[in-house]
N, C-alpha and C. Protein backbone atom coordinates (compact mmCIF):
# COMPACT_ATOMS: atom_id res chain seq x y z
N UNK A 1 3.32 31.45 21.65
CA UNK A 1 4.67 31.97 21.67
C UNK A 1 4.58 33.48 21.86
N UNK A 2 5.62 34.31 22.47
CA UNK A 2 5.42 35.56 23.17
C UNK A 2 7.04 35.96 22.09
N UNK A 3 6.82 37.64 22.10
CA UNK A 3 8.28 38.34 21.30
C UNK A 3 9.60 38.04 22.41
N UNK A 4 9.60 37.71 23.24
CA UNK A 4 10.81 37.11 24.01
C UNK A 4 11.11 36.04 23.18
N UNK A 5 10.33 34.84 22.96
CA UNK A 5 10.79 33.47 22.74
C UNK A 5 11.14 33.87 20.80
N UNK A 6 10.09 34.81 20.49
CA UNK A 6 10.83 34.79 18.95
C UNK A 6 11.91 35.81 18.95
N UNK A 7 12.53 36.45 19.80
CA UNK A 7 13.64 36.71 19.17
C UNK A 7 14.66 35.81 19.71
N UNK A 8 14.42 34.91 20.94
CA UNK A 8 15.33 33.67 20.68
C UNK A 8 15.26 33.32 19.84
N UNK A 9 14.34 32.56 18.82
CA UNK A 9 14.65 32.33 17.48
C UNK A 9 15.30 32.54 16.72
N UNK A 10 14.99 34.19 16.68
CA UNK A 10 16.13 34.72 15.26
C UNK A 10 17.54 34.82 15.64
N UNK A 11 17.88 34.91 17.38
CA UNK A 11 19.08 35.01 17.38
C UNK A 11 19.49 33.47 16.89
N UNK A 12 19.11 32.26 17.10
CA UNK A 12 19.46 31.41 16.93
C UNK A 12 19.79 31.06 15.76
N UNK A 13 18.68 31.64 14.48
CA UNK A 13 19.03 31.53 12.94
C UNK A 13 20.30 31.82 12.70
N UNK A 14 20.02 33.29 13.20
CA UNK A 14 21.43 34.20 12.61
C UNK A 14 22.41 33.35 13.30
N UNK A 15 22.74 33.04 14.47
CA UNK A 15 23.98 32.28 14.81
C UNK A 15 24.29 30.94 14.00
N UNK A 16 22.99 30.53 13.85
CA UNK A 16 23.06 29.04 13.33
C UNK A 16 23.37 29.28 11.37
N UNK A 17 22.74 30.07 11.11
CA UNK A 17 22.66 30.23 9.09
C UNK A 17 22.96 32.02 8.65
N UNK A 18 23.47 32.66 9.67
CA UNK A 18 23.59 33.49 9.29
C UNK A 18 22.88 34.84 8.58
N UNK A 19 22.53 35.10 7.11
CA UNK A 19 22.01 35.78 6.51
C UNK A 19 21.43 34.73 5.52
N UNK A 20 21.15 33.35 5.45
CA UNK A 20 20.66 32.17 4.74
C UNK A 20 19.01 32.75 5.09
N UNK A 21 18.26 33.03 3.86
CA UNK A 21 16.89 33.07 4.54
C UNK A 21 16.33 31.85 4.35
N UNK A 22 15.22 31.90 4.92
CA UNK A 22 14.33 30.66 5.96
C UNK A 22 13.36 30.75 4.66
N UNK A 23 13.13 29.79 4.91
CA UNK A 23 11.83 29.30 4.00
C UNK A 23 10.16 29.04 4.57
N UNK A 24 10.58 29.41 5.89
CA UNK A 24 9.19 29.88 6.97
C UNK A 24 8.22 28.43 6.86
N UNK A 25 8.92 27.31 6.65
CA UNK A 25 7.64 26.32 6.08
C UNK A 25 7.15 25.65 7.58
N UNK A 26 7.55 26.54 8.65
CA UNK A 26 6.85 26.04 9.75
C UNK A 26 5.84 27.38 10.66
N UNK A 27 5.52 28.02 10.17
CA UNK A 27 5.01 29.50 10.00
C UNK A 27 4.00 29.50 11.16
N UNK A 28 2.80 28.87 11.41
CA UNK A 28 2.15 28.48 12.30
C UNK A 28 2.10 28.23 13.79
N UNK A 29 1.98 29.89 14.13
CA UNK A 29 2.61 29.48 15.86
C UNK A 29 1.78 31.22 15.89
N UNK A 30 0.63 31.12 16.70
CA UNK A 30 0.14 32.31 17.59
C UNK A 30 0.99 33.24 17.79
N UNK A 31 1.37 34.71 17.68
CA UNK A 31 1.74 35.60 18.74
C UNK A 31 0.99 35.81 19.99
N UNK A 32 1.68 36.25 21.13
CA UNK A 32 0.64 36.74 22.28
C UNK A 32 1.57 37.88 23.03
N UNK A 33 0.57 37.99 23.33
CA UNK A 33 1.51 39.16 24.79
C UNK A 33 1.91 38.60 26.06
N UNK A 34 3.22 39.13 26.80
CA UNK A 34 3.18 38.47 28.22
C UNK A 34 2.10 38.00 28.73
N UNK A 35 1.16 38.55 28.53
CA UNK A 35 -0.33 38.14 29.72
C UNK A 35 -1.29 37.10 28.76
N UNK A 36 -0.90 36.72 27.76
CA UNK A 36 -1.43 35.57 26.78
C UNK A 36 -2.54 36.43 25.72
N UNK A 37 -2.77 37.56 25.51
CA UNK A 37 -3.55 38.13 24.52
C UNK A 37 -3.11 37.92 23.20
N UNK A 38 -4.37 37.48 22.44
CA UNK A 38 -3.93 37.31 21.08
C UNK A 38 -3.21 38.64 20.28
N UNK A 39 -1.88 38.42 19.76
CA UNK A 39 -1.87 39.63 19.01
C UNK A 39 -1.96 39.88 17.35
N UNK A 40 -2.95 38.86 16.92
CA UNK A 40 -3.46 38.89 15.34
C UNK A 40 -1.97 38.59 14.33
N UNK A 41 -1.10 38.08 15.24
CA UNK A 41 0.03 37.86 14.19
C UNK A 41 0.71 36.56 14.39
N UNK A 42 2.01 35.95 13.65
CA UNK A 42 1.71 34.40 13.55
C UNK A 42 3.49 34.60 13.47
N UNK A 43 3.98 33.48 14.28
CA UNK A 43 5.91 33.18 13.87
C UNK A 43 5.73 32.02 13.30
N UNK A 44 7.10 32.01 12.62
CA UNK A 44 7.87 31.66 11.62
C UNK A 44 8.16 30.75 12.49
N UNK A 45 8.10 29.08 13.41
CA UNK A 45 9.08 29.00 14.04
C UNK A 45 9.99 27.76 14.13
N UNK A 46 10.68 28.40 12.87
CA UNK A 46 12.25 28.02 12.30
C UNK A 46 13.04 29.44 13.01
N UNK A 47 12.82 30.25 11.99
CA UNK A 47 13.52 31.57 12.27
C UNK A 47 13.10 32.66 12.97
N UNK A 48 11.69 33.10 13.57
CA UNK A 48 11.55 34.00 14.60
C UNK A 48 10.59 35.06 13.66
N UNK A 49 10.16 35.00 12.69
CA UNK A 49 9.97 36.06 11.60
C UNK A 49 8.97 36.35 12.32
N UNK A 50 7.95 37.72 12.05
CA UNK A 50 6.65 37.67 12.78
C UNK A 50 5.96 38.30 11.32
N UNK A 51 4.58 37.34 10.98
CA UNK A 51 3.93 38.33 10.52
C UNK A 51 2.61 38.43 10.43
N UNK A 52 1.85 38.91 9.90
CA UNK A 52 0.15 39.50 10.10
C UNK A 52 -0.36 37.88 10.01
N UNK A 53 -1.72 37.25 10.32
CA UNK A 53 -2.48 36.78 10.38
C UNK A 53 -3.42 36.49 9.17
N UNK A 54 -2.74 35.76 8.01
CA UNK A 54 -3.68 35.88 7.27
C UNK A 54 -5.34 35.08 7.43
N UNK A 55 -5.42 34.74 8.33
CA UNK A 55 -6.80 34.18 8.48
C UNK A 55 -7.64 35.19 9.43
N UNK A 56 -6.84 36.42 9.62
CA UNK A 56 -7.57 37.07 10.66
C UNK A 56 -7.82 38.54 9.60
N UNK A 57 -9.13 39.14 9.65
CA UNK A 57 -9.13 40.43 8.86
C UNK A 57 -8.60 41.30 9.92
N UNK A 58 -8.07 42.54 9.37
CA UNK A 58 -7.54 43.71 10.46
C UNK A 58 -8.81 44.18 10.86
N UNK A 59 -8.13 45.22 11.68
CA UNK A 59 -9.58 45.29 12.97
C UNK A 59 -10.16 46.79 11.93
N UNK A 60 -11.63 46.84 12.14
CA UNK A 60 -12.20 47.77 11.36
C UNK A 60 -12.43 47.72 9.78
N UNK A 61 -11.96 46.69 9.49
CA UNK A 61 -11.75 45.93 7.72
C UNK A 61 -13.73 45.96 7.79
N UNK A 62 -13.89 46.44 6.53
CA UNK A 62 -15.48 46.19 5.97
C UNK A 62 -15.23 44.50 6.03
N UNK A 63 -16.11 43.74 5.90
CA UNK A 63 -16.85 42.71 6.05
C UNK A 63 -16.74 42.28 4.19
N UNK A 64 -16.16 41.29 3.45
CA UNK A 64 -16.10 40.70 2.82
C UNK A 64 -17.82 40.79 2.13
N UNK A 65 -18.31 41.09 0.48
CA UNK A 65 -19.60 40.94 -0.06
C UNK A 65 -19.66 39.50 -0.58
């Protein structure tokens, strides 16, 4: 999924539930860029939410002991 298709999403929430927040229990959906690059972040996609990758460490993160 690319930030075009998730903010179809959120417009759709907001039209559809308004200010009702989402319960994200379908959360699991890649970000990418137009050209398909991973962008380390993950939608919501019920509602369009975007957020960090928790299975991915940020870039330059020390290495877990």
């Amino acid at each position: 999924m690319n930030l075009d298709e998730a903010g179809r999403l959120q417009k759709a929430w907001k039209v559809t539930h308004g200010d009702k927040p989402c319960h994200h229990t379908r959360v699991i959906d890649s970000l990418s860029t137009q050209d398909g690059q991973n962008t380390g972040k993950v939608i919501c996609q019920e509602c369009g939410s975007i957020f960090s990758d928790p299975h991915r460490s940020p870039p330059n993160s020390p290495l877990p002991r």
